[in-house]
PDB file of N, CA and C in Angstrom:
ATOM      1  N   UNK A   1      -5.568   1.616  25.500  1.00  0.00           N
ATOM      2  CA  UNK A   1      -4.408   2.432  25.753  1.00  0.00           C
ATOM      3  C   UNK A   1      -4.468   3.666  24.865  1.00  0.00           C
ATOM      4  N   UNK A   2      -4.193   4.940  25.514  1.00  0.00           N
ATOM      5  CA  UNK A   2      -4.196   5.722  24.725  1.00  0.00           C
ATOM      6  C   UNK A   2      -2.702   6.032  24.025  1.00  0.00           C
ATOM      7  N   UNK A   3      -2.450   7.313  22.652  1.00  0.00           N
ATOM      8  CA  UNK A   3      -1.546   7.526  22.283  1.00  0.00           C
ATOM      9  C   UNK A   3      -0.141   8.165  23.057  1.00  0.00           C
ATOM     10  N   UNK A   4      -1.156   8.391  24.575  1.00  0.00           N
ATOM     11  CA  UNK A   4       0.490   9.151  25.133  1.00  0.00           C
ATOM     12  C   UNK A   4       0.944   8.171  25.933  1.00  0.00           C
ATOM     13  N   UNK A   5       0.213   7.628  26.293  1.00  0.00           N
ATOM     14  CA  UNK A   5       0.813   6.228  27.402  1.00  0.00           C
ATOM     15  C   UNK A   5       1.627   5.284  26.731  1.00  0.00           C
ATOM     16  N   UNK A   6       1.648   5.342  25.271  1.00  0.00           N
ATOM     17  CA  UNK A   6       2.344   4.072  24.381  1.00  0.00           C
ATOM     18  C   UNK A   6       3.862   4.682  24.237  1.00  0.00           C
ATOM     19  N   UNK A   7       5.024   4.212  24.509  1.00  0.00           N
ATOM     20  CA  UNK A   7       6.514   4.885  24.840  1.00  0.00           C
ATOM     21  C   UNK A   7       7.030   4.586  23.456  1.00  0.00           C
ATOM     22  N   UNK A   8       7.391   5.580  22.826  1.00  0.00           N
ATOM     23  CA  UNK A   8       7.894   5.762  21.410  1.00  0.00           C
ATOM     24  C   UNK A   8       9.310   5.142  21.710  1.00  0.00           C
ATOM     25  N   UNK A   9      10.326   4.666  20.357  1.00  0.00           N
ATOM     26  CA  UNK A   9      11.565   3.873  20.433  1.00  0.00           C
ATOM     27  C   UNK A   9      12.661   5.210  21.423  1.00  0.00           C
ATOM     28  N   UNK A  10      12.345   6.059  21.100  1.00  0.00           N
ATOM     29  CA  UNK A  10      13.326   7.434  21.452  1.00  0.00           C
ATOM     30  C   UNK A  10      13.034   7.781  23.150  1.00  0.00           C
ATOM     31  N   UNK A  11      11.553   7.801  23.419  1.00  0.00           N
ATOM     32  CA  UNK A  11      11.026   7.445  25.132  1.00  0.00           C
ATOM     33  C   UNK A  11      11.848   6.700  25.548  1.00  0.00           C
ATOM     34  N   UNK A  12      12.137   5.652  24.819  1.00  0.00           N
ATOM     35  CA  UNK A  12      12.486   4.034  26.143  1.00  0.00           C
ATOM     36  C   UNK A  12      13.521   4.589  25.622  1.00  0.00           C
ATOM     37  N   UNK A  13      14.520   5.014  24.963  1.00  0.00           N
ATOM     38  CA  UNK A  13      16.069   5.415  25.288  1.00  0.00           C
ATOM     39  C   UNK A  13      16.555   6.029  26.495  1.00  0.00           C
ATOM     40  N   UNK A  14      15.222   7.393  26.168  1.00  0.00           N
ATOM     41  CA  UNK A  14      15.613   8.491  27.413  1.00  0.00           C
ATOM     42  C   UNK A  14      14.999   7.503  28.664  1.00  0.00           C
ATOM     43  N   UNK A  15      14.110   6.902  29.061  1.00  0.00           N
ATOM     44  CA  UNK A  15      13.685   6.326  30.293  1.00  0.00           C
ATOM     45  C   UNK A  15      15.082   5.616  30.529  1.00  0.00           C
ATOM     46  N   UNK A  16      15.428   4.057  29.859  1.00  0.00           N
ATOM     47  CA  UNK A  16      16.596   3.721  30.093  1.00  0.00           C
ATOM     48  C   UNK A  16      18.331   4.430  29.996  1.00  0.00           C
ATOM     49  N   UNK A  17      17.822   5.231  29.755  1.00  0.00           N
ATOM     50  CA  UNK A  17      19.199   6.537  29.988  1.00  0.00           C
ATOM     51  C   UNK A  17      19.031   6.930  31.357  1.00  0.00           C
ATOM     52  N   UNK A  18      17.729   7.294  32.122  1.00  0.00           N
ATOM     53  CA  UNK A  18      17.300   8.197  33.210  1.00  0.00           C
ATOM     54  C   UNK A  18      17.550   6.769  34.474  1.00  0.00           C
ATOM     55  N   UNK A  19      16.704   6.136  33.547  1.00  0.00           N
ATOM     56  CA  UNK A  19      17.068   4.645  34.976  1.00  0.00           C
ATOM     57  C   UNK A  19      18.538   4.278  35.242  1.00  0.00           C
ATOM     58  N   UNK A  20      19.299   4.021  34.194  1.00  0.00           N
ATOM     59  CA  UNK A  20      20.602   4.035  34.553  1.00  0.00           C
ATOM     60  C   UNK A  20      21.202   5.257  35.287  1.00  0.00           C
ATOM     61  N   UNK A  21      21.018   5.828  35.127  1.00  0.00           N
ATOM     62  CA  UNK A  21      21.690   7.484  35.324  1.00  0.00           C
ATOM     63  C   UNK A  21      21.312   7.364  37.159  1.00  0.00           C
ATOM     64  N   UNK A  22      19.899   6.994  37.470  1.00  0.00           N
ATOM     65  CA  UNK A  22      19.259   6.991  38.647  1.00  0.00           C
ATOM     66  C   UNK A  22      19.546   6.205  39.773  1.00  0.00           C
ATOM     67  N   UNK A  23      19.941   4.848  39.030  1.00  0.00           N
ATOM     68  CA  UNK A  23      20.769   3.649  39.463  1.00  0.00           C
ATOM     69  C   UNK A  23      22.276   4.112  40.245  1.00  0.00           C
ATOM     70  N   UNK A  24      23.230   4.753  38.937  1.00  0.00           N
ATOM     71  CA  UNK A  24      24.472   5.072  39.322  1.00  0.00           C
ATOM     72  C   UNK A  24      24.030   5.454  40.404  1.00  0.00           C
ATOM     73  N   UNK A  25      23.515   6.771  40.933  1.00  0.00           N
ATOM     74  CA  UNK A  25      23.263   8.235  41.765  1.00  0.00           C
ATOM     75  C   UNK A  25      22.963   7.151  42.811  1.00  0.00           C
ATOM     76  N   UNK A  26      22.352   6.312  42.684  1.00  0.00           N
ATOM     77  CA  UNK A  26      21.814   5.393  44.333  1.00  0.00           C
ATOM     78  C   UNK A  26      22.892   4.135  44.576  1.00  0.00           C
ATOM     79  N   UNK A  27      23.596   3.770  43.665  1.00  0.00           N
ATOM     80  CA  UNK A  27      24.581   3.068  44.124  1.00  0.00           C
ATOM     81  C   UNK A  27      25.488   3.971  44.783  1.00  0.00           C
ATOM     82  N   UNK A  28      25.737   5.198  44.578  1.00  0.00           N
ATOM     83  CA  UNK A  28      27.312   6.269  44.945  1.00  0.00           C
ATOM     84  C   UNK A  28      26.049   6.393  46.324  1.00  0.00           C
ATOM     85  N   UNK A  29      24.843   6.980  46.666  1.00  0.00           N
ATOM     86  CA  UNK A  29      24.670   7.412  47.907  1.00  0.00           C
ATOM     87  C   UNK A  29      24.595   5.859  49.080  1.00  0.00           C
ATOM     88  N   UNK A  30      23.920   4.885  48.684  1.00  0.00           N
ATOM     89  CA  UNK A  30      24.099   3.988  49.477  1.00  0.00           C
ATOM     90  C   UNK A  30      25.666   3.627  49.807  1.00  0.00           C
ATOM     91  N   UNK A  31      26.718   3.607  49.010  1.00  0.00           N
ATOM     92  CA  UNK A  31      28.158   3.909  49.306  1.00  0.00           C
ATOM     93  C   UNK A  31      28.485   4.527  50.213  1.00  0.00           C
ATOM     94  N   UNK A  32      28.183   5.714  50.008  1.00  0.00           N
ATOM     95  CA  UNK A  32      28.174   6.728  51.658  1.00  0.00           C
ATOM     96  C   UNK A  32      27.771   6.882  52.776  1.00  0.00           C
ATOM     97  N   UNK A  33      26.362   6.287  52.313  1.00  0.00           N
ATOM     98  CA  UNK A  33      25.109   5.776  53.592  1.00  0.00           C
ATOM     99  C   UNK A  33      26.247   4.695  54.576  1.00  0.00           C
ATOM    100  N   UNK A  34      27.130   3.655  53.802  1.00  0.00           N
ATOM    101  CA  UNK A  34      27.410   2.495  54.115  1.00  0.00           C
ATOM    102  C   UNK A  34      28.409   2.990  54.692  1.00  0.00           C
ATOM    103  N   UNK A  35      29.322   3.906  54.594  1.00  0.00           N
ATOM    104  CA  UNK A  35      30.274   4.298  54.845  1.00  0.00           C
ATOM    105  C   UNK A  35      30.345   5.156  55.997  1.00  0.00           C
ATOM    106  N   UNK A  36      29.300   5.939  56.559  1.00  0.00           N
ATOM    107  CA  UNK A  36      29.040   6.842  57.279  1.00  0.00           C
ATOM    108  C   UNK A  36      28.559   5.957  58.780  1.00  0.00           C
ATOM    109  N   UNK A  37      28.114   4.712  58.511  1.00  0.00           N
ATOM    110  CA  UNK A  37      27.187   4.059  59.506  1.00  0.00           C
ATOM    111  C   UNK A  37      28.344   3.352  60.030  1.00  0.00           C
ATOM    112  N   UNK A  38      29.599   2.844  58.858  1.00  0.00           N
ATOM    113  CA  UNK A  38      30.797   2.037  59.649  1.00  0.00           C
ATOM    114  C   UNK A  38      31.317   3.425  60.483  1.00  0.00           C
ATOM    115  N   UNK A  39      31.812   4.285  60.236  1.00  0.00           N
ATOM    116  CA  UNK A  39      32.525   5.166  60.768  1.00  0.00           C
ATOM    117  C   UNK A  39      31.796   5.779  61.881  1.00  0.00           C
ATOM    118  N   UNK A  40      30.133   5.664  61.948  1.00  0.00           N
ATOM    119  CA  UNK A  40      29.561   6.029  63.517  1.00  0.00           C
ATOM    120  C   UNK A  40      29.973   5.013  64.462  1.00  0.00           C
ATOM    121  N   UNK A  41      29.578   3.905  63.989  1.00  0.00           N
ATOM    122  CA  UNK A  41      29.765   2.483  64.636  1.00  0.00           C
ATOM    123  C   UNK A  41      31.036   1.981  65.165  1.00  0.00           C
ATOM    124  N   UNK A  42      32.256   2.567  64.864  1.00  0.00           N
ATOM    125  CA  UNK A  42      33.760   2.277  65.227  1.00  0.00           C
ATOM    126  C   UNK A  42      33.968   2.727  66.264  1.00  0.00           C
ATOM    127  N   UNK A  43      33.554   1.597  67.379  1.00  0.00           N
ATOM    128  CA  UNK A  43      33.650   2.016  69.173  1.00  0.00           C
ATOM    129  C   UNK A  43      35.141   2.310  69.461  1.00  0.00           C
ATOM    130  N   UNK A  44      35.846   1.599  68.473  1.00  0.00           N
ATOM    131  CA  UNK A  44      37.513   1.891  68.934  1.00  0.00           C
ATOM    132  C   UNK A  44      37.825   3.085  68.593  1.00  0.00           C
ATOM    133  N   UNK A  45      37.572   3.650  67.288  1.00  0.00           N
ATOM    134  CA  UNK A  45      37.595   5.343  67.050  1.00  0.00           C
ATOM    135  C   UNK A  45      37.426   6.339  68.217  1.00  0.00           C
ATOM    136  N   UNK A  46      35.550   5.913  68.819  1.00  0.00           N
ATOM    137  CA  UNK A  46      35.251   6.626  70.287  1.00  0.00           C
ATOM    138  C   UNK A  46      36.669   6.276  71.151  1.00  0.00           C
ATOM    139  N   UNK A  47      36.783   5.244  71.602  1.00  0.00           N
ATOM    140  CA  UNK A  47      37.487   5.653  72.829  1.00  0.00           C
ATOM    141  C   UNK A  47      38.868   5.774  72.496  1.00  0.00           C
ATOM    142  N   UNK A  48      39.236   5.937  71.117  1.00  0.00           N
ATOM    143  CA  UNK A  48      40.667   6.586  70.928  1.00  0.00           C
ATOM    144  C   UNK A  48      40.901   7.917  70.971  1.00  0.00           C
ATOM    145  N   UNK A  49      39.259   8.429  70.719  1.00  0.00           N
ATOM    146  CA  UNK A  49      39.599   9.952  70.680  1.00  0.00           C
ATOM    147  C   UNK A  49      39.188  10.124  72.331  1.00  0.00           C
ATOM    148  N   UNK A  50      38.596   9.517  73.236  1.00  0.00           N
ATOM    149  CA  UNK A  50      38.411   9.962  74.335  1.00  0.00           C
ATOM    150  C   UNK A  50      38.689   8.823  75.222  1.00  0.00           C
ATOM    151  N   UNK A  51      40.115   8.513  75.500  1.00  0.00           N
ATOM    152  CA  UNK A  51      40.542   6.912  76.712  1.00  0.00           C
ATOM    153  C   UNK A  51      39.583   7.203  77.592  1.00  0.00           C
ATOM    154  N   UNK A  52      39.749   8.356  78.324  1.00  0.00           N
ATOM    155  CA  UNK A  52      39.554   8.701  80.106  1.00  0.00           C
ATOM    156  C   UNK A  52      38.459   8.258  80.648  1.00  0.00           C
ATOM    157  N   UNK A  53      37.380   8.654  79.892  1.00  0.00           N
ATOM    158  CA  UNK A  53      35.704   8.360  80.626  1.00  0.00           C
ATOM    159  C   UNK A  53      36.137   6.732  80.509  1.00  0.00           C
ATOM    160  N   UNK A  54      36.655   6.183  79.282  1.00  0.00           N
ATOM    161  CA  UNK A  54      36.374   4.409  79.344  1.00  0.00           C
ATOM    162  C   UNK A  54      36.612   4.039  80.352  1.00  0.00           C
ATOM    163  N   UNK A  55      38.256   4.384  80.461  1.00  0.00           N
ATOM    164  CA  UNK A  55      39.213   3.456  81.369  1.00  0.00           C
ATOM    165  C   UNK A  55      38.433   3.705  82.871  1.00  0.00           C
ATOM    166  N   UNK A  56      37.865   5.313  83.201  1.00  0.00           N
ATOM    167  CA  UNK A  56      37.209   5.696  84.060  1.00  0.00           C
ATOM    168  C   UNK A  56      36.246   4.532  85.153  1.00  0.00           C
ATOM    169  N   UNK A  57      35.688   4.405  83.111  1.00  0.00           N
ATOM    170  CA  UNK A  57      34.148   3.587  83.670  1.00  0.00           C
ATOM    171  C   UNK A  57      34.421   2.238  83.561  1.00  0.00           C
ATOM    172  N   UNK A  58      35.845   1.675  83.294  1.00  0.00           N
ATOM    173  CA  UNK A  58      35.887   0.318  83.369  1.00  0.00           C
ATOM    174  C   UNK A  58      36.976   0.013  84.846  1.00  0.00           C
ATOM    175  N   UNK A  59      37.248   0.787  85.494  1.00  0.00           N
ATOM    176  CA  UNK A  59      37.497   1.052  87.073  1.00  0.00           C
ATOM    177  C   UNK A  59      36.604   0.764  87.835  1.00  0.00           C
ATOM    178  N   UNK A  60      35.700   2.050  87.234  1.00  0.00           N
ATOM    179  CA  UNK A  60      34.440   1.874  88.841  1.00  0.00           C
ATOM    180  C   UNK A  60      33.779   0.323  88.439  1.00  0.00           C
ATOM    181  N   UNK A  61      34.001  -0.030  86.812  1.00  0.00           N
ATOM    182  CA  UNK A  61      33.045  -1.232  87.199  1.00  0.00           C
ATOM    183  C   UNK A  61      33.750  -2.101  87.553  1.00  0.00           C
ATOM    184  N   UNK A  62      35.052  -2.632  87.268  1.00  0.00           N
ATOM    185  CA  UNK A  62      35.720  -3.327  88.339  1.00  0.00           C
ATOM    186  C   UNK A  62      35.847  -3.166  89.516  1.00  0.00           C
ATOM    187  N   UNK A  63      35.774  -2.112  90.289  1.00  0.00           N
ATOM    188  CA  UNK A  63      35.583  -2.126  91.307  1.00  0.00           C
ATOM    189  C   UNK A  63      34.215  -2.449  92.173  1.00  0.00           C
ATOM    190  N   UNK A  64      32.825  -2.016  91.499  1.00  0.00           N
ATOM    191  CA  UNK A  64      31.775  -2.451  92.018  1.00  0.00           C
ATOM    192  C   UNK A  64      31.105  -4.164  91.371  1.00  0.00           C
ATOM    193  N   UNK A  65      32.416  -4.640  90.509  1.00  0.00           N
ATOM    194  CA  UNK A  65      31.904  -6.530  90.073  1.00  0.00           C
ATOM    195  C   UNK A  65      32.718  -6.609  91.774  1.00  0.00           C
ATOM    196  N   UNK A  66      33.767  -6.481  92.100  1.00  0.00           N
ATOM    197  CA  UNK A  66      34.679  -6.731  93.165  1.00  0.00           C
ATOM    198  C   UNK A  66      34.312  -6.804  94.494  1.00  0.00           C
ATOM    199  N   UNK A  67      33.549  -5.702  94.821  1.00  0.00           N
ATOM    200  CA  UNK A  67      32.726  -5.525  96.181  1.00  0.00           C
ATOM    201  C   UNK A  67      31.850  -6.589  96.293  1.00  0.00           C
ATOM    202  N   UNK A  68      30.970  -6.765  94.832  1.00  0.00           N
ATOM    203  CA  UNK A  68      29.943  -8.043  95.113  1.00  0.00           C
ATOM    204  C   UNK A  68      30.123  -8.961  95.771  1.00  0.00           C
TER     205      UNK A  68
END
């Protein structure tokens, strides 16, 4: 091993300062990640902001289970 590869007491502070620090930053974005994927995923959101096409398309398909 050479002398720069060996992590002085003051290195492993700043590394474990930087890893924590790095940690926080990816716990807060996976938070958002998590948060962003419920709020795409909320089919009731879709058809609250838009009834018409649903109710639309749950007509014609009652009507073409019906004909069968």
């Amino acid at each position: 091993m050479t002398a720069s590869a060996i992590a002085t007491p003051g290195s492993r502070n700043e590394i474990a300062a930087r890893t924590a620090r790095d940690g926080a930053a990816l716990d807060i974005a996976m938070g958002d990640l998590g948060r962003a994927l419920r709020k795409q995923l909320s089919i009731g959101d879709l058809v609250a902001e838009h009834p018409l096409p649903w109710l639309t398309g749950a007509f014609a398909f009652g009507v073409w289970m019906g004909i069968r």
